[in-house]
Protein backbone atom coordinates (compact mmCIF):
# COMPACT_ATOMS: atom_id res chain seq x y z
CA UNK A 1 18.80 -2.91 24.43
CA UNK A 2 15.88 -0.86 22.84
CA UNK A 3 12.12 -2.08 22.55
CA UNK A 4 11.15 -3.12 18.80
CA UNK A 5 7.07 -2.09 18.13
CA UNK A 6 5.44 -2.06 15.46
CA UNK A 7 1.34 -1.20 15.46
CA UNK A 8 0.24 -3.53 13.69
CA UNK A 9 -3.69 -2.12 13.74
CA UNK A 10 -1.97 1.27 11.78
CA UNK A 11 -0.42 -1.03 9.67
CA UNK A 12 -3.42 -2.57 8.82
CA UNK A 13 -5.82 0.36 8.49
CA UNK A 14 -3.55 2.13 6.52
CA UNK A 15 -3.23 -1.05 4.21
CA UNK A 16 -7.32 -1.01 4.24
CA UNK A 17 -7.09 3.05 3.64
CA UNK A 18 -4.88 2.16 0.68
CA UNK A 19 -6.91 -0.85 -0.90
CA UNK A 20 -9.83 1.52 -0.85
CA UNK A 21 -7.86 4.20 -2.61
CA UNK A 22 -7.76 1.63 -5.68
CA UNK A 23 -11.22 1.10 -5.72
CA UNK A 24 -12.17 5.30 -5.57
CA UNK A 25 -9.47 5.64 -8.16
CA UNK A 26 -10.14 2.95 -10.89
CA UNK A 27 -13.45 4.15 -11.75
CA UNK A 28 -12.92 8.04 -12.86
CA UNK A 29 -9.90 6.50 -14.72
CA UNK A 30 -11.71 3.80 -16.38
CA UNK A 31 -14.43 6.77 -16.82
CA UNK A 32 -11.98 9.37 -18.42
CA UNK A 33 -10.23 6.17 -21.11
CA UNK A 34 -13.60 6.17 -22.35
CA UNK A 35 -14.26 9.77 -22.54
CA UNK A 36 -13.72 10.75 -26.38
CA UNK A 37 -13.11 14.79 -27.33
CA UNK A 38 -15.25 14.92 -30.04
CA UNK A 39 -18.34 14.93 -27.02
CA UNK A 40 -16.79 17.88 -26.09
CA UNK A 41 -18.07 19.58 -29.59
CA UNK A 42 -15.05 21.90 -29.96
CA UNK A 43 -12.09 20.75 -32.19
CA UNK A 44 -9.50 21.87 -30.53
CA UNK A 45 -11.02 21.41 -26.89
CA UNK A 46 -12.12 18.17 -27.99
CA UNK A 47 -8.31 17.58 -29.17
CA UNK A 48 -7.34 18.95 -25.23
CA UNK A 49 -9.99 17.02 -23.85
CA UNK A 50 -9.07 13.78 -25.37
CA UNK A 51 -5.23 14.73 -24.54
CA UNK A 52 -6.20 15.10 -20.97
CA UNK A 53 -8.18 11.90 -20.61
CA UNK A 54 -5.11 9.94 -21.53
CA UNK A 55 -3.01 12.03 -19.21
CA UNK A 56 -5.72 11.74 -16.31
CA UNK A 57 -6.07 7.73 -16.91
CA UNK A 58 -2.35 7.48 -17.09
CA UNK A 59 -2.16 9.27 -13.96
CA UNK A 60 -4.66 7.69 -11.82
CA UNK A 61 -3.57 4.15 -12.97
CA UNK A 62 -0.13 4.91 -11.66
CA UNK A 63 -1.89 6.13 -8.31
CA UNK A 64 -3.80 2.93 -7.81
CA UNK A 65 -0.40 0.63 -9.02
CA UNK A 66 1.74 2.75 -6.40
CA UNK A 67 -1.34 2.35 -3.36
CA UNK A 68 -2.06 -1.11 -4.48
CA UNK A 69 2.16 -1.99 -4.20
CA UNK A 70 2.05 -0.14 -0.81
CA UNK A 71 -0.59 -2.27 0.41
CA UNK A 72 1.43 -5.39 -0.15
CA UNK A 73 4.45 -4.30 1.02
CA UNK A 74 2.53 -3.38 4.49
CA UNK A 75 1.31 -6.69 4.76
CA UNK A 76 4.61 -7.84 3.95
CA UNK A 77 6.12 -5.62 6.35
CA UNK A 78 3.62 -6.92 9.38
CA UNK A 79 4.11 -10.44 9.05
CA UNK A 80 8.54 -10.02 9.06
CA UNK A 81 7.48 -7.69 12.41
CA UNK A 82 5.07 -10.35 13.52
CA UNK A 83 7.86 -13.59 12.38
CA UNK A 84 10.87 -11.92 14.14
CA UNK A 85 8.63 -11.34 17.47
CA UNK A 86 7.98 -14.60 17.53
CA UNK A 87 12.11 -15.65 16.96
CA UNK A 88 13.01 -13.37 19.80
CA UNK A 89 9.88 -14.80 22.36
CA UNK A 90 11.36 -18.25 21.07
CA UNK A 91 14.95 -17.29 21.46
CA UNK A 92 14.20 -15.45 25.24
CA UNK A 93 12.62 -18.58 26.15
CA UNK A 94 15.51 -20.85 25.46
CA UNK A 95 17.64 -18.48 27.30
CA UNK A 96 15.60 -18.71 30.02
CA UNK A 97 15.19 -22.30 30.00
CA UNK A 98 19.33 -22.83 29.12
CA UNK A 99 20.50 -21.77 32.06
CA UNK A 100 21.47 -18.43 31.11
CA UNK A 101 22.47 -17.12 35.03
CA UNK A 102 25.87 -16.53 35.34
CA UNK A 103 27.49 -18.33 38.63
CA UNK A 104 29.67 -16.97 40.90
């Protein structure tokens, strides 16, 4: 029989590390939505500029769904470690306590 660990500290710093990743990324985003071309004076870099500010908000709202999602699902994934520890401490007990020595 193998030995089941999970860290659960790396699973929750990399949760926190994630989390914050949300928070660095929402504000250039919510920067760049509001960023219009025509600041940029240029028609067409203005036209690039505003083509890249949807492209860059796009982007970085995807990165801070997919880290926010990942988050969860660690959380998620810690407590199922942390529940079935506790069935198989529960489970070895009652084993123990059952009688479970084979006589002679």
């Amino acid at each position: 029989m193998g030995d089941l660990y999970v860290d659960g500290e790396m699973l929750d710093r990399i949760r926190r590390d994630l989390i914050h990743i949300v928070k660095v990324l929402k504000k250039p985003g919510e920067e760049m939505e509001q960023l219009d071309g025509t600041d940029m004076g240029v028609g067409r870099l203005a036209s690039r500029m505003d083509e890249f500010g949807d492209e860059w908000s796009y982007g970085i709202k995807q990165l801070a769904k997919f880290s926010d999602r990942a988050a969860d699902a660690l959380l998620e994934i810690k407590k199922s470690f942390a529940g079935l520890d506790d069935d198989l401490a529960r489970a070895l007990r009652e084993a123990g306590t059952t009688g479970g020595e084979k006589s002679a």
